[in-house]
PDB file of N, CA and C in Angstrom:
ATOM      1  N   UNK A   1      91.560  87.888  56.631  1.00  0.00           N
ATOM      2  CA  UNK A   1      91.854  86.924  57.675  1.00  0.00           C
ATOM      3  C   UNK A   1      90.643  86.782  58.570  1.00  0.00           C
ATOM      4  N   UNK A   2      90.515  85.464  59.057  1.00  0.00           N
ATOM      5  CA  UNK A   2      89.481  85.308  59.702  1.00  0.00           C
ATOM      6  C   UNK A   2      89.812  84.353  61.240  1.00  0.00           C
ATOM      7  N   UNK A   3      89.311  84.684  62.298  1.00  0.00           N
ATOM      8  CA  UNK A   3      89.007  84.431  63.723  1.00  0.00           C
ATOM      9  C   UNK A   3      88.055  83.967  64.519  1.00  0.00           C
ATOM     10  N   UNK A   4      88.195  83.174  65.311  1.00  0.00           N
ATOM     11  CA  UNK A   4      86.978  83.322  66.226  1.00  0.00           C
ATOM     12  C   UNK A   4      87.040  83.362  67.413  1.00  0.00           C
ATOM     13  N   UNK A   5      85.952  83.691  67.856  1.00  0.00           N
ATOM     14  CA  UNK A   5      85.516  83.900  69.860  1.00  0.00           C
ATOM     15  C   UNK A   5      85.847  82.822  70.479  1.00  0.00           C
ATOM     16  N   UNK A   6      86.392  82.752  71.786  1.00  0.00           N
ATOM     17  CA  UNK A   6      86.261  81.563  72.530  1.00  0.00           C
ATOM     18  C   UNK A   6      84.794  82.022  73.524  1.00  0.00           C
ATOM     19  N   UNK A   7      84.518  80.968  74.474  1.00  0.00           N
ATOM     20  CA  UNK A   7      83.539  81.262  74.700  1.00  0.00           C
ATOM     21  C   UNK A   7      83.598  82.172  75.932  1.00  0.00           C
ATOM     22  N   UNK A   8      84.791  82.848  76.565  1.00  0.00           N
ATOM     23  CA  UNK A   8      85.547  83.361  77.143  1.00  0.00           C
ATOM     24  C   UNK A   8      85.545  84.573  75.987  1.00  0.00           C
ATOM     25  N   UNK A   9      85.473  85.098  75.317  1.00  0.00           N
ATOM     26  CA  UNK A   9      85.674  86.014  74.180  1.00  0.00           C
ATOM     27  C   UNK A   9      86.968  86.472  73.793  1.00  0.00           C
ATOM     28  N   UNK A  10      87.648  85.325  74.163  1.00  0.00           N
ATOM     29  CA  UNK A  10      89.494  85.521  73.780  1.00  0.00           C
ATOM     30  C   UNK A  10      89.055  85.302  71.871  1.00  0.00           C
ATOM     31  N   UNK A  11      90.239  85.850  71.379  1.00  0.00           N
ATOM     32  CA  UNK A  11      90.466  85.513  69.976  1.00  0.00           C
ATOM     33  C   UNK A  11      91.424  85.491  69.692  1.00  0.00           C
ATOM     34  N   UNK A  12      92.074  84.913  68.689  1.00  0.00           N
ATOM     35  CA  UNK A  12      93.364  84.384  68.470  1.00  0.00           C
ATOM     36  C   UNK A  12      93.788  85.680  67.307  1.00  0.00           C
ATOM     37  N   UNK A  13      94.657  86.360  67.602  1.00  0.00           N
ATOM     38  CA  UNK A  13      95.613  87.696  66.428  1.00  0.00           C
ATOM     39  C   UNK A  13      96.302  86.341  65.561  1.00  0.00           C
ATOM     40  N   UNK A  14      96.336  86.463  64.234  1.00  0.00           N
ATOM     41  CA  UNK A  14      96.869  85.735  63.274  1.00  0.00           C
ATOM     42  C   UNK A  14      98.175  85.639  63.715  1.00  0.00           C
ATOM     43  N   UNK A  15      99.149  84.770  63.539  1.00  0.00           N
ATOM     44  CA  UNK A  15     100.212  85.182  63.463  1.00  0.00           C
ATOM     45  C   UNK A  15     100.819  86.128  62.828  1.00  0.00           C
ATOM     46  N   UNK A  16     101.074  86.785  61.548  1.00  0.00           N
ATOM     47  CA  UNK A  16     101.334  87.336  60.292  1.00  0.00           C
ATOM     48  C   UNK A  16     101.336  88.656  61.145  1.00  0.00           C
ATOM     49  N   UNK A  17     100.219  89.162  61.323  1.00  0.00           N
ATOM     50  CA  UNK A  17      99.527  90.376  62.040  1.00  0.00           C
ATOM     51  C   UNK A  17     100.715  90.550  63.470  1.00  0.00           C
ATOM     52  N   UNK A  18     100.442  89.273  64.101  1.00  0.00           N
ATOM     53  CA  UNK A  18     101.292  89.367  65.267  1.00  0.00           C
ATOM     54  C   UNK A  18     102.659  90.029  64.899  1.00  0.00           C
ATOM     55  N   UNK A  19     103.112  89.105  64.154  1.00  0.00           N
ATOM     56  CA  UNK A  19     104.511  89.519  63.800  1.00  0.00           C
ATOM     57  C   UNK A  19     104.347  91.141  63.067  1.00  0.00           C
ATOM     58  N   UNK A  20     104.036  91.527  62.023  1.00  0.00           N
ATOM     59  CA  UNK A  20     103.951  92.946  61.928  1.00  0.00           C
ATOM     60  C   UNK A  20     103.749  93.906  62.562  1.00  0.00           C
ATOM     61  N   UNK A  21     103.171  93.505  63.830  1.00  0.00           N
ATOM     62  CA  UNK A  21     103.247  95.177  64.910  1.00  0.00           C
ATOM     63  C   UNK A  21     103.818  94.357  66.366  1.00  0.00           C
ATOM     64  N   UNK A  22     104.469  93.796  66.210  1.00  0.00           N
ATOM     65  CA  UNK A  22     105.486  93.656  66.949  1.00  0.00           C
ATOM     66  C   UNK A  22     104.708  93.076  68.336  1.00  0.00           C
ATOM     67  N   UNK A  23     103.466  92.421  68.330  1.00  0.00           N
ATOM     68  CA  UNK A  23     102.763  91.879  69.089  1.00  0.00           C
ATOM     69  C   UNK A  23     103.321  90.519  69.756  1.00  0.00           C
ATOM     70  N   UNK A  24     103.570  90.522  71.363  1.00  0.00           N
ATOM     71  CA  UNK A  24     104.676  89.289  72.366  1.00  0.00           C
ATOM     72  C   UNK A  24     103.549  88.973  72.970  1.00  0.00           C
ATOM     73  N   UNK A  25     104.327  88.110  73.795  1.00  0.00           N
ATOM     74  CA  UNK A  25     103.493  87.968  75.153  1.00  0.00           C
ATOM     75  C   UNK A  25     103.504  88.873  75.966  1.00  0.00           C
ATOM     76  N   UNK A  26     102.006  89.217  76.692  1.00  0.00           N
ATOM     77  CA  UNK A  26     101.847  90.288  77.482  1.00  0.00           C
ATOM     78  C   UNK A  26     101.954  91.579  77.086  1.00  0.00           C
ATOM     79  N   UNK A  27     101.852  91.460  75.576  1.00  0.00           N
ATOM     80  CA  UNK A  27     101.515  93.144  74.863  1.00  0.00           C
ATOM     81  C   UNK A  27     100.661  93.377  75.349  1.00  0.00           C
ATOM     82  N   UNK A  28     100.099  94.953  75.720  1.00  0.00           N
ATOM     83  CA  UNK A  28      98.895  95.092  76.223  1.00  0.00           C
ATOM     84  C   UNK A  28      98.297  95.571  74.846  1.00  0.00           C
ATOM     85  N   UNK A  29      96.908  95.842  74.915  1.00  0.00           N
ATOM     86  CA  UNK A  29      96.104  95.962  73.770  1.00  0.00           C
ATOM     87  C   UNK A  29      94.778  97.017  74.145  1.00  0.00           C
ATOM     88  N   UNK A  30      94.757  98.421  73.240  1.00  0.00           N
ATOM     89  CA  UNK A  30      94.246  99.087  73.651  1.00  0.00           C
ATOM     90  C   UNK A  30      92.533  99.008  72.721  1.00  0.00           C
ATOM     91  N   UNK A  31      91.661  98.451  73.209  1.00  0.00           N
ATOM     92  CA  UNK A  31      90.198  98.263  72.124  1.00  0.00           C
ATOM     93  C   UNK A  31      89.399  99.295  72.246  1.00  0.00           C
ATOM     94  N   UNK A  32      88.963  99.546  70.954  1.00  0.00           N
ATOM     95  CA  UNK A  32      88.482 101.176  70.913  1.00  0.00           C
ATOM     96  C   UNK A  32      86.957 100.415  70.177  1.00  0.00           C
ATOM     97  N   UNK A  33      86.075 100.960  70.201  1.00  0.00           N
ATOM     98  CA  UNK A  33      84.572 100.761  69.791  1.00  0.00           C
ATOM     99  C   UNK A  33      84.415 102.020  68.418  1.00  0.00           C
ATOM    100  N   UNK A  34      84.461 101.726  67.496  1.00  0.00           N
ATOM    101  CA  UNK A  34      84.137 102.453  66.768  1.00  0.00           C
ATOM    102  C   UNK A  34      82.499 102.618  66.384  1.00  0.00           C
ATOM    103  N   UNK A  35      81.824 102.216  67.131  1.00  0.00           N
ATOM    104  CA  UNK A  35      79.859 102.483  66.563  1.00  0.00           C
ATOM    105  C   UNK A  35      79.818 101.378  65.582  1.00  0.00           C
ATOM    106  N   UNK A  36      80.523 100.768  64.556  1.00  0.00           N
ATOM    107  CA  UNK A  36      80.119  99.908  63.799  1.00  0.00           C
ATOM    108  C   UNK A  36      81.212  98.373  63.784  1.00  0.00           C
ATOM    109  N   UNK A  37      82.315  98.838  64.344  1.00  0.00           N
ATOM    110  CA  UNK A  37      83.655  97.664  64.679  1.00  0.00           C
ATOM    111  C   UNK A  37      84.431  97.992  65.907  1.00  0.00           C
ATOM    112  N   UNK A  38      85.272  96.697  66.188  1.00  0.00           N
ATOM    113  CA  UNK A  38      86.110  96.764  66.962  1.00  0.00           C
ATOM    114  C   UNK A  38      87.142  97.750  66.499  1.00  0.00           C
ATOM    115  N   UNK A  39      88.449  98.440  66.941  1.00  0.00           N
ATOM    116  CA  UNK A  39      89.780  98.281  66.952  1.00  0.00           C
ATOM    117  C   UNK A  39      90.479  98.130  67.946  1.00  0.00           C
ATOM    118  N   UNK A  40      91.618  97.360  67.369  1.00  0.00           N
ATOM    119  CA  UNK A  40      92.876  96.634  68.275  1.00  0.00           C
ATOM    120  C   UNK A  40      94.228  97.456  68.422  1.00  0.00           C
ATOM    121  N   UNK A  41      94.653  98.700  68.816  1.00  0.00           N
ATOM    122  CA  UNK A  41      95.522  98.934  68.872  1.00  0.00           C
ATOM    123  C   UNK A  41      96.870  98.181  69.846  1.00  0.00           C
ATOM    124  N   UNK A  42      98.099  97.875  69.401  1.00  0.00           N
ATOM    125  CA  UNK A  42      99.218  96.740  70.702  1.00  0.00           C
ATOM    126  C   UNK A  42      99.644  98.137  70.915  1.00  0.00           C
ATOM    127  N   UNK A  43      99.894  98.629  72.443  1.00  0.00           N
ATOM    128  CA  UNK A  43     100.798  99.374  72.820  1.00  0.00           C
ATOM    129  C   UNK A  43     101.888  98.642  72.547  1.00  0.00           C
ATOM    130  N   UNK A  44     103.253  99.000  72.066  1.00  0.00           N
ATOM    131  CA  UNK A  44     104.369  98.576  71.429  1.00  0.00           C
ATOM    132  C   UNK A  44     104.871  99.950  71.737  1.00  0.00           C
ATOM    133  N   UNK A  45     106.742  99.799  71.490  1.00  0.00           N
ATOM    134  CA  UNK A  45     107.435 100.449  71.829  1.00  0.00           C
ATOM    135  C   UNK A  45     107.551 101.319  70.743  1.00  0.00           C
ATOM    136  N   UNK A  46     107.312 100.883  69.326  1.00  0.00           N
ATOM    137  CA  UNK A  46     106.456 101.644  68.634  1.00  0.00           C
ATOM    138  C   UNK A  46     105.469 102.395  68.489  1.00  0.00           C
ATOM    139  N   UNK A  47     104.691 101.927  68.970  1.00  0.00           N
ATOM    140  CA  UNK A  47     103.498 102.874  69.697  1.00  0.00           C
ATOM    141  C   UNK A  47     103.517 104.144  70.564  1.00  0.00           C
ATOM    142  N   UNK A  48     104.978 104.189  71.045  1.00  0.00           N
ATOM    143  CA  UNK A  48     105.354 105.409  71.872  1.00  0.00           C
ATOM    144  C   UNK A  48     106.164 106.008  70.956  1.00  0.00           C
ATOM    145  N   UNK A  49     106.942 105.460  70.167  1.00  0.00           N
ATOM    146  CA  UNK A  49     107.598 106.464  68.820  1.00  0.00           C
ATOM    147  C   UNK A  49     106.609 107.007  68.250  1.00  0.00           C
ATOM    148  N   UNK A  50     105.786 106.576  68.225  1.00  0.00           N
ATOM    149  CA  UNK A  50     104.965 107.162  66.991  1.00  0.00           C
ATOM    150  C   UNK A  50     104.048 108.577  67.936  1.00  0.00           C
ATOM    151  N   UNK A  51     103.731 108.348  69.078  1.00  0.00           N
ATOM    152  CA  UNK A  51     103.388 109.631  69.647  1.00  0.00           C
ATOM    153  C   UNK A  51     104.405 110.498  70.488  1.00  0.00           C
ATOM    154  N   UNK A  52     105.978 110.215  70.489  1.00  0.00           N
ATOM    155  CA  UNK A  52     106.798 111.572  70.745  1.00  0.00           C
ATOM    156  C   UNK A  52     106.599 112.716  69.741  1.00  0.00           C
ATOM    157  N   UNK A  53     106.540 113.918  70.398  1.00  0.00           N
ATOM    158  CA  UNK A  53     106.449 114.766  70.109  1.00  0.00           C
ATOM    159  C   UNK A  53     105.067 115.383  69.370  1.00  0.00           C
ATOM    160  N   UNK A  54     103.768 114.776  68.996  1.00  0.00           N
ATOM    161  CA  UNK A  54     102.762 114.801  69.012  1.00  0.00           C
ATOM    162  C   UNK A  54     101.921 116.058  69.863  1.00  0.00           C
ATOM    163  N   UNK A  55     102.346 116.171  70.866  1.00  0.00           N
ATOM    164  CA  UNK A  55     101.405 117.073  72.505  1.00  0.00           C
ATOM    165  C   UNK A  55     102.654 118.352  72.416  1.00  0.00           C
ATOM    166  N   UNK A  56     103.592 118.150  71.370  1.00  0.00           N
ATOM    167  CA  UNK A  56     104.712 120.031  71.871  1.00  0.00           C
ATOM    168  C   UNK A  56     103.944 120.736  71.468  1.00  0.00           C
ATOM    169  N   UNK A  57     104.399 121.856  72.409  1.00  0.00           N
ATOM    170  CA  UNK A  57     103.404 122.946  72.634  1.00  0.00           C
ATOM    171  C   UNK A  57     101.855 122.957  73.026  1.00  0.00           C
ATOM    172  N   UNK A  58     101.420 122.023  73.581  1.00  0.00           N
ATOM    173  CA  UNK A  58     100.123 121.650  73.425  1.00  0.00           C
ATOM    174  C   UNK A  58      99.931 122.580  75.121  1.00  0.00           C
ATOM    175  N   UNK A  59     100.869 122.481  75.472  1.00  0.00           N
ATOM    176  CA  UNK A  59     100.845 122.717  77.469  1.00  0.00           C
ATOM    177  C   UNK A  59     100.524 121.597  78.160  1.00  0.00           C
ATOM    178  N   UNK A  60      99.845 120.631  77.486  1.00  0.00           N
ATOM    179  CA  UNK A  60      99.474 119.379  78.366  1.00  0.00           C
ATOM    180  C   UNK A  60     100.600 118.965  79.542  1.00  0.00           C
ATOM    181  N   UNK A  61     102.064 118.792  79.553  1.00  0.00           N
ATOM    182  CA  UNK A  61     102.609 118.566  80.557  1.00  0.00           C
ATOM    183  C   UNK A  61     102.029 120.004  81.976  1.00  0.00           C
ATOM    184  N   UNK A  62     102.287 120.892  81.214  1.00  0.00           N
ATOM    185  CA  UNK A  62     101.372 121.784  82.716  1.00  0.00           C
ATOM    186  C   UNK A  62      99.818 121.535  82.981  1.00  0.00           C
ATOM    187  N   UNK A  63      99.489 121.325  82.449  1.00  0.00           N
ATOM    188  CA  UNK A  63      98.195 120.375  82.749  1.00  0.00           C
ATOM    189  C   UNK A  63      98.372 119.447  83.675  1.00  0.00           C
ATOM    190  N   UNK A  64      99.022 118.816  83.021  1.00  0.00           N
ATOM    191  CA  UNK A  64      99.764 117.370  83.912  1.00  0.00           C
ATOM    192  C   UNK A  64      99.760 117.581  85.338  1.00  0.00           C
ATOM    193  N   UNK A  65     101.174 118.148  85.591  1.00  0.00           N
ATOM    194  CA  UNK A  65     101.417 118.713  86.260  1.00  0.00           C
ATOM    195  C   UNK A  65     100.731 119.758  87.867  1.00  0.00           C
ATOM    196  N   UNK A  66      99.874 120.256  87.066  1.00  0.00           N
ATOM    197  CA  UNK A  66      98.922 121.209  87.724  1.00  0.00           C
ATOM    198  C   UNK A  66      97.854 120.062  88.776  1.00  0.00           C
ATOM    199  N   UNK A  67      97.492 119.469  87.445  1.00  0.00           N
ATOM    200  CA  UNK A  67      96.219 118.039  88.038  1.00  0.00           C
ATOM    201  C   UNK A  67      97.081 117.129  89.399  1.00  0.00           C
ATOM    202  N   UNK A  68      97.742 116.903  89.507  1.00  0.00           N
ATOM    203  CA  UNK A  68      98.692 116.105  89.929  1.00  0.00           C
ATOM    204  C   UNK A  68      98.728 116.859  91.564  1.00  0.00           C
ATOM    205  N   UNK A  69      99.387 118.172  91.288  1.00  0.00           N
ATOM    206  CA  UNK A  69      99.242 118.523  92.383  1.00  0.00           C
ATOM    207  C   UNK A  69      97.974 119.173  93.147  1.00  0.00           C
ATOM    208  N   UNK A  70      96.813 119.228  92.414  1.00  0.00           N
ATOM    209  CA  UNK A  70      95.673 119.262  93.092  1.00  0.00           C
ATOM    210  C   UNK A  70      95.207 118.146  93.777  1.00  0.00           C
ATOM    211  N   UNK A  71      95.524 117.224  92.998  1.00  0.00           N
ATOM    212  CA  UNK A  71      95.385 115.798  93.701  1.00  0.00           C
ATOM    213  C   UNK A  71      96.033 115.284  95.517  1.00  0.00           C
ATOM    214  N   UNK A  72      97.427 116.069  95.218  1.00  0.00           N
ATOM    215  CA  UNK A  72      98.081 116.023  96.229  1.00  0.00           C
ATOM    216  C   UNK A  72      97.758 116.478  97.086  1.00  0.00           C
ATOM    217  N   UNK A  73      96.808 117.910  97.315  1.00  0.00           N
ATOM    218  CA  UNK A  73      96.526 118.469  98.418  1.00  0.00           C
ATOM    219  C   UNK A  73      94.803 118.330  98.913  1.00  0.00           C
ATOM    220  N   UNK A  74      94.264 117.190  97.804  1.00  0.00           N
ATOM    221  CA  UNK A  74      93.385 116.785  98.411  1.00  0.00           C
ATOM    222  C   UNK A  74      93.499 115.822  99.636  1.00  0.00           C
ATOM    223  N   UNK A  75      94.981 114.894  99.289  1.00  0.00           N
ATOM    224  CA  UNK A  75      94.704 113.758 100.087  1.00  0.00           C
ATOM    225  C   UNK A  75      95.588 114.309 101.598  1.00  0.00           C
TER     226      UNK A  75
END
């Protein structure tokens, strides 16, 4: 499939594409630079299924947590 730039550097997602990851209006869209291409990840509600449970056991919520309230007693 093929696209192009506006001169604004909008680009148009195919439809096809759209419809397969569940891409609306006002999906947000996360663009990652890979050194040689773009990628387009849609945050989708899918997109959060797919990382539950990913971080168990990791401790990151006490991380979280911890950061958060250092923050708090800066301000």
């Amino acid at each position: 499939m093929e696209t192009y730039a506006t001169v604004k550097g909008q680009i148009v997602i195919p439809a096809a594409l759209r419809r397969k990851y569940g891409i609306k209006n006002g999906t947000k869209i996360i663009v990652t630079d890979n050194g040689d291409s773009i990628g387009l990840k849609p945050v989708t509600e899918q997109y959060f299924k797919n990382l539950q449970g990913s971080l168990k056991g990791k401790g990151v919520l006490k991380v979280l947590v911890e950061e958060r309230r250092k923050d708090r007693e800066k301000e």
